[in-house]
Protein backbone atom coordinates (compact mmCIF):
# COMPACT_ATOMS: atom_id res chain seq x y z
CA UNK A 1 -47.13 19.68 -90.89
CA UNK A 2 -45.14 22.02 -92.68
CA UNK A 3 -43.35 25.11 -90.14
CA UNK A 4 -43.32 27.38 -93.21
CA UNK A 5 -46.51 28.78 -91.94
CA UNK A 6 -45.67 32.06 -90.09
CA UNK A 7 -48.41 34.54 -88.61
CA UNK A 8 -49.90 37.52 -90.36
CA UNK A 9 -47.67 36.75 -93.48
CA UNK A 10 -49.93 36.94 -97.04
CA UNK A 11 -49.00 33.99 -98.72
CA UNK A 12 -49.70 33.70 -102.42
CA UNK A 13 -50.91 30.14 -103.01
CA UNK A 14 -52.02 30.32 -106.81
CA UNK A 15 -53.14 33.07 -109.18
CA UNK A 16 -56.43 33.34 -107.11
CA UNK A 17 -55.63 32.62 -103.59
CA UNK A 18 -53.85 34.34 -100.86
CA UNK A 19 -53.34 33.24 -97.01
CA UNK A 20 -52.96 34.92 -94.17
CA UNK A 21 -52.92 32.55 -90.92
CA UNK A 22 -53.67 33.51 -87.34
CA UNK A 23 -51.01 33.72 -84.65
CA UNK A 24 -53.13 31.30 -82.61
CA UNK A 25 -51.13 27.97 -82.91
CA UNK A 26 -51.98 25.19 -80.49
CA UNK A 27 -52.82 21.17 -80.17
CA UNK A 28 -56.35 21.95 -82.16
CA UNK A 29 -55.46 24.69 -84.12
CA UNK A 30 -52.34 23.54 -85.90
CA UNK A 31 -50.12 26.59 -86.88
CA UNK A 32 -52.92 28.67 -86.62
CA UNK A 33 -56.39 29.59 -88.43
CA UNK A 34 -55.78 30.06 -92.29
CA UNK A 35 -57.71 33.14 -93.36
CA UNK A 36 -58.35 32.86 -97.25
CA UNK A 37 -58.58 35.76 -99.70
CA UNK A 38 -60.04 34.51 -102.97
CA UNK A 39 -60.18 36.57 -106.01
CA UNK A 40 -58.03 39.46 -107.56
CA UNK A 41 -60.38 42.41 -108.70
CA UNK A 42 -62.78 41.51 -105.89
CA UNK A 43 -62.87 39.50 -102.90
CA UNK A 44 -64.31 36.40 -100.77
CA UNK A 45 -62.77 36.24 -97.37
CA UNK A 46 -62.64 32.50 -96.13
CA UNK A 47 -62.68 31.69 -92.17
CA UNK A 48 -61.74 34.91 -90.40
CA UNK A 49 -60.83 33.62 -87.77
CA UNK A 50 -60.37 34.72 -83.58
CA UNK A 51 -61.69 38.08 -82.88
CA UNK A 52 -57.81 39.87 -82.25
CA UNK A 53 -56.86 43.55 -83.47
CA UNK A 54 -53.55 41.77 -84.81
CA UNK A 55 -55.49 39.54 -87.37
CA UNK A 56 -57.81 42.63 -88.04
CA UNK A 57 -55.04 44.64 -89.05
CA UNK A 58 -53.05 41.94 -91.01
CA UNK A 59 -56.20 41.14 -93.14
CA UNK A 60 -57.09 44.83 -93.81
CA UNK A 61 -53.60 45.25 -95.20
CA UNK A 62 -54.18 42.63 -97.37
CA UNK A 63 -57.23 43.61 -98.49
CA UNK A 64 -55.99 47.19 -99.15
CA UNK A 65 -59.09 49.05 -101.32
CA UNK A 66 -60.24 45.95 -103.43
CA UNK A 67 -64.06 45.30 -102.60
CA UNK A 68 -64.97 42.47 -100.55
CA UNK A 69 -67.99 40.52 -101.96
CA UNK A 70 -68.30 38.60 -98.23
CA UNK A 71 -66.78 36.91 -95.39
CA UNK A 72 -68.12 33.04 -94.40
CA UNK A 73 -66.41 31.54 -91.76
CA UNK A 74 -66.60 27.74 -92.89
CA UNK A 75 -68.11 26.46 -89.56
CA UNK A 76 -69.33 28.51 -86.38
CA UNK A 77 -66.39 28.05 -83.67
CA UNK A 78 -64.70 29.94 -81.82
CA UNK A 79 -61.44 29.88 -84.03
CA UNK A 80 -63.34 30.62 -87.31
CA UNK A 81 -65.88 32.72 -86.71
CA UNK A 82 -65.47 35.40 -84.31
CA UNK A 83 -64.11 38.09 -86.11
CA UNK A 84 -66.60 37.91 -89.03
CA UNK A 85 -68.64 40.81 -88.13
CA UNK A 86 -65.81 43.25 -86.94
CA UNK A 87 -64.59 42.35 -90.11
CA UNK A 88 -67.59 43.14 -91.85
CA UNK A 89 -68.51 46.25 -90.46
CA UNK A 90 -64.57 47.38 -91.61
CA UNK A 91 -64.58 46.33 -94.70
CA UNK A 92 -68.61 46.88 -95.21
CA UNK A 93 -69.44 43.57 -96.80
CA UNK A 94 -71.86 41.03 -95.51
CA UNK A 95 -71.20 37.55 -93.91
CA UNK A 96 -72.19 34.46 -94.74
CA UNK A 97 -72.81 30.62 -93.39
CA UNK A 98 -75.43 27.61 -93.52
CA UNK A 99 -77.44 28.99 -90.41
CA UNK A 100 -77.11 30.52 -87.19
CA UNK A 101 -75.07 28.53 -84.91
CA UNK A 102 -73.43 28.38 -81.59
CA UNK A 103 -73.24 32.06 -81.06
CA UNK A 104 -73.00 33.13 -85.07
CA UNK A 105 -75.64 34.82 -87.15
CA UNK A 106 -74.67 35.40 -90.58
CA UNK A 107 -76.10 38.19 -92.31
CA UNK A 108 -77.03 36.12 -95.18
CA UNK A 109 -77.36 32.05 -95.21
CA UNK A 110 -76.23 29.70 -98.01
CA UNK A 111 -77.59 26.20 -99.46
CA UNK A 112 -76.04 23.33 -100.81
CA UNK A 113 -74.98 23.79 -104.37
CA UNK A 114 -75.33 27.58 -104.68
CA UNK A 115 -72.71 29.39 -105.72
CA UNK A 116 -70.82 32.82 -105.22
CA UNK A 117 -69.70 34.77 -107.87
CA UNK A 118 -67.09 37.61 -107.76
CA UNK A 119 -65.10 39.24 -111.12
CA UNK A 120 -62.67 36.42 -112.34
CA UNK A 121 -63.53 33.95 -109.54
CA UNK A 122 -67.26 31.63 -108.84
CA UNK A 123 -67.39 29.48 -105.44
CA UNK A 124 -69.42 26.26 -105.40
CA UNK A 125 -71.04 25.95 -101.58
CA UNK A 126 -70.94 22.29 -100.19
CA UNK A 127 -72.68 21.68 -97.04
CA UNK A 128 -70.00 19.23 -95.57
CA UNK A 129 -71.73 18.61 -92.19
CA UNK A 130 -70.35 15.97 -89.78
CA UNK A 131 -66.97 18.26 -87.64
CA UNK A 132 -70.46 20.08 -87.30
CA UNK A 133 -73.66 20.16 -88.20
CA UNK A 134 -73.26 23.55 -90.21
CA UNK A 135 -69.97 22.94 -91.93
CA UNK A 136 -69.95 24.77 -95.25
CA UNK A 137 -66.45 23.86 -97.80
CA UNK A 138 -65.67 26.14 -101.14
CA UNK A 139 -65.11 24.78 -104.36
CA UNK A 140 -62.88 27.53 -106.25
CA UNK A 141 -64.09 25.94 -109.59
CA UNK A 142 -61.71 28.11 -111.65
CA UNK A 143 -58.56 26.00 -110.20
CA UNK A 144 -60.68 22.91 -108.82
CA UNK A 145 -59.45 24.23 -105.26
CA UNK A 146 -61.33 23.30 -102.17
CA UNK A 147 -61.60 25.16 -99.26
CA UNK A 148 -62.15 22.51 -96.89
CA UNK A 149 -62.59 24.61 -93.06
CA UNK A 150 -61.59 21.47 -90.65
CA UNK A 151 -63.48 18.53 -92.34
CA UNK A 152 -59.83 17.41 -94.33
CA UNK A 153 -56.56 18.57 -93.28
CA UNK A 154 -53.28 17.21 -94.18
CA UNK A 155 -51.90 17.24 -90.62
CA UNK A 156 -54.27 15.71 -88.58
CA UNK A 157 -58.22 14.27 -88.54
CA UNK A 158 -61.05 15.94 -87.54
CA UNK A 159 -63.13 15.91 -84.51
CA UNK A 160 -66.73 14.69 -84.51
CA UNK A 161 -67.77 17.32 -82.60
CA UNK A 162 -70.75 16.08 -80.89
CA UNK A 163 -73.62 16.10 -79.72
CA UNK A 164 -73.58 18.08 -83.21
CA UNK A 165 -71.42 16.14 -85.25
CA UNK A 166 -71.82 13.11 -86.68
CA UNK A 167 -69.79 10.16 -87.80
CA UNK A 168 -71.73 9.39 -90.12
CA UNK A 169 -72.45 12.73 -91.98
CA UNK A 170 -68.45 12.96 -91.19
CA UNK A 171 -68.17 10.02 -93.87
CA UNK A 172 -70.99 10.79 -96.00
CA UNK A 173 -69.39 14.20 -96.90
CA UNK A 174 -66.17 12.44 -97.52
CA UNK A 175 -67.60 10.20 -99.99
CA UNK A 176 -68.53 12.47 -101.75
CA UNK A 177 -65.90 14.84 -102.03
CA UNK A 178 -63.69 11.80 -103.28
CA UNK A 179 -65.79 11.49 -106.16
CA UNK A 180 -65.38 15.50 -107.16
CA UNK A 181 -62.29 17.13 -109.55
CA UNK A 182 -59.87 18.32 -107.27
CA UNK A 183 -56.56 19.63 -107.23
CA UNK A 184 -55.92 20.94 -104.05
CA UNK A 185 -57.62 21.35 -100.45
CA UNK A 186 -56.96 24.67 -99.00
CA UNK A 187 -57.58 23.43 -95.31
CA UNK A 188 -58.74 25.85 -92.15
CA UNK A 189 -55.43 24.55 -90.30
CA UNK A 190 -52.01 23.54 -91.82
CA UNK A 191 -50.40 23.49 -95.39
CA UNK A 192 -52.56 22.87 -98.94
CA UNK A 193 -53.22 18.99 -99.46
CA UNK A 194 -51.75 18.65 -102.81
CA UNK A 195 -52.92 14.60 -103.20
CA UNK A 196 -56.39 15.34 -102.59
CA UNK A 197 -58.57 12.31 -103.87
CA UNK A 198 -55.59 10.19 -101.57
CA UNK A 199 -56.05 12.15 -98.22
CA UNK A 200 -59.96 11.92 -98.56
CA UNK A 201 -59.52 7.92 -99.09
CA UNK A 202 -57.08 8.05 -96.44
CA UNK A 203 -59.72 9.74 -93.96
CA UNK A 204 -62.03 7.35 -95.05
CA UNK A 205 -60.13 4.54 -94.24
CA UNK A 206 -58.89 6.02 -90.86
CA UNK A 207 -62.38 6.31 -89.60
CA UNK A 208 -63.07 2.53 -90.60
CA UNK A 209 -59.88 1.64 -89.19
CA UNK A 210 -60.78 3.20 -85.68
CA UNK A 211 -64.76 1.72 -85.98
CA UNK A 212 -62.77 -1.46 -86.57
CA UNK A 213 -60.96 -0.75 -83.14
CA UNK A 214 -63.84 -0.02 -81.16
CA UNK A 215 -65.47 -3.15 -82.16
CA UNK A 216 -62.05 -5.33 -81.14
CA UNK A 217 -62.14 -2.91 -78.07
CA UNK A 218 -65.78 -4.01 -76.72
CA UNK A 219 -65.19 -7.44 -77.67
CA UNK A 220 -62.09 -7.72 -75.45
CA UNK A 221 -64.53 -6.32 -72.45
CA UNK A 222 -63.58 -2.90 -72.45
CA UNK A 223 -67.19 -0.93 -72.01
CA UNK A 224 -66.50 2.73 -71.45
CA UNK A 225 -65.24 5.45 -73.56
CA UNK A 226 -62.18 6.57 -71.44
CA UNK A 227 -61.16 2.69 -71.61
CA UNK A 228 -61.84 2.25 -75.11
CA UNK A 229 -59.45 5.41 -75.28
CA UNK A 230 -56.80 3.44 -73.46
CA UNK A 231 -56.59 0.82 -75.80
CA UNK A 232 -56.85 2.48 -79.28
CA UNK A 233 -54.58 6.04 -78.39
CA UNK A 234 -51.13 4.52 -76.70
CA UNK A 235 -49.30 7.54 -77.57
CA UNK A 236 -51.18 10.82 -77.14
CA UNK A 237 -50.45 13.76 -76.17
CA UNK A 238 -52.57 14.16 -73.22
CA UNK A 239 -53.71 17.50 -74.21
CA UNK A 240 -55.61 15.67 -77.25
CA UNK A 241 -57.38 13.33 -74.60
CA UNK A 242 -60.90 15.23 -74.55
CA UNK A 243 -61.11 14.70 -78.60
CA UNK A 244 -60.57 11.35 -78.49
CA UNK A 245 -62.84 10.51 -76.56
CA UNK A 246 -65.44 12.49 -78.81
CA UNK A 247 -63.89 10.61 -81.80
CA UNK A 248 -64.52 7.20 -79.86
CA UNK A 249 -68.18 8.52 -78.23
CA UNK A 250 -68.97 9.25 -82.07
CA UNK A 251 -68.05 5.53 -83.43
CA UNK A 252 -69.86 4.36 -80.61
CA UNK A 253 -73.08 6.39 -81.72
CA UNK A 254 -72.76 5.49 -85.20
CA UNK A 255 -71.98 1.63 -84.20
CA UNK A 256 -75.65 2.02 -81.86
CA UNK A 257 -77.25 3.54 -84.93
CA UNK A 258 -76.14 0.60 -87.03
CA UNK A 259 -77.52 -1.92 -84.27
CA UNK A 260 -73.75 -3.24 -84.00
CA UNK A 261 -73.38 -1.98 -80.03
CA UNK A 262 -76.18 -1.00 -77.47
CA UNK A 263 -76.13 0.89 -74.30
CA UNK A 264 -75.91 -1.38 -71.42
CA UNK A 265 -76.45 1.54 -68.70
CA UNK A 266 -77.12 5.34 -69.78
CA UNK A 267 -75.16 8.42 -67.67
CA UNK A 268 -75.69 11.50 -67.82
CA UNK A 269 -72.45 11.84 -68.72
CA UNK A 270 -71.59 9.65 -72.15
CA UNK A 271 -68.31 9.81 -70.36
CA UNK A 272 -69.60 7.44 -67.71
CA UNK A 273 -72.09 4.99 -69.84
CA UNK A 274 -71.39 1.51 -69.94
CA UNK A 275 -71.54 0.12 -74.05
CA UNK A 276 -71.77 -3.45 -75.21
CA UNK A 277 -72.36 -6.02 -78.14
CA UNK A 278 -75.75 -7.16 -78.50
């Protein structure tokens, strides 16, 4: 990932998008949350962010007087959402999202396909479920621009989030984004994807990739997540270690959905299950 990224700076990314990222870097977060200001004559603000004064104040300077049509964090957690409403209330605009979710009520929910319109700027909502079950990405259709929250990023892969993500709505929603005109991603975390229809293949193949693993994994007699882990992820940073083992738990679920592995002995803890071939 690019280290041109530096907090509370407003980046100008094209004639209709401006950035200003968090000063919350970190193993998940990347060089922070990218907080998106679409439009010229009137706003969209795009994944607030953490709930800090500092990131209040940086995006109120950016704003200045123009009018703010709405704020939609992209997904509801804790490093997109947060400081929606204080936001909100400042700039008094509404917020938006697919549904309440995990602590975030948006004043006003959007559908698949609808679309936002501010002066000079329209924003095509895609319900990109599968990080989450309420994942929302922006299609900037003046400049073909997605705004893609934390389903593709050029640095790194999502997490299948479960028990509300899902592999398989994870791969579904990158279908068919590969089949869309696009020029750029504007991801949540990191630097614009510039080679967009290559990344989403990329992703795709990834994912395949790692089911492939798993498979190999369960035939060499390795039956529990945290072993699976061990195999597949020689090199990680242990801090990433709880992710990976949701990315494995969710190949696992979609391999059991797909009758390809069953559940030899259920734990409480998915952590703890024993998996197997049929």
């Amino acid at each position: 990932m690019s280290s041109t990224i530096a907090p509370r700076q407003v980046t100008k990314l094209s004639p209709l998008v401006r950035r200003v990222t968090q000063d919350n870097p970190g193993p998940m977060t990347g060089s922070g949350t990218n907080t998106y200001l679409v439009g010229k004559e009137s706003l969209f603000v795009i994944d607030p962010g953490e709930n800090t004064d500092e990131h209040l104040d940086a995006l109120m300077r950016a704003v200045d007087r123009t009018p703010v049509a709405g704020i939609a964090p992209s997904h509801a957690h804790p490093d997109h959402w947060p400081l929606a409403p204080r936001l909100a209330e400042a700039l008094r605009t509404i917020t938006f999202g697919f549904k309440a979710h995990n602590g975030y009520s948006p004043m006003s929910t959007l559908s698949d396909g609808e679309v936002v319109r501010g002066v000079g700027w329209s924003l095509k909502v895609l319900h990109t479920p599968g990080h989450v079950s309420d994942h929302l990405s922006y299609l900037l259709t003046e400049e073909k621009a997605l705004f893609s929250g934390d389903h593709v990023m050029g640095w790194s892969t999502s997490v299948i989030a479960r028990p509300d993500g899902s592999l398989n709505s994870y791969l579904a929603s990158l279908e068919r984004l590969v089949t869309m005109d696009i020029a750029v991603i504007y991801p949540a975390h990191g630097e614009p994807v510039y080679q967009a229809r290559a990344r989403i293949e990329e992703l795709i193949a990834h994912r395949n990739l790692r089911t492939r693993q798993v498979l190999e994994a369960l035939h060499a007699g390795l039956d529990t997540a945290p072993a699976i882990v061990r195999r597949i992820y020689t090199e990680i940073d242990p801090r990433l270690y709880p992710a990976a083992v949701q990315s494995v738990l969710a190949h696992l679920d979609a391999l059991i959905q797909s009758g390809q592995v069953i559940i030899k002995h259920q734990s409480a803890s998915p952590f703890l299950s024993i998996y197997a071939l049929p």
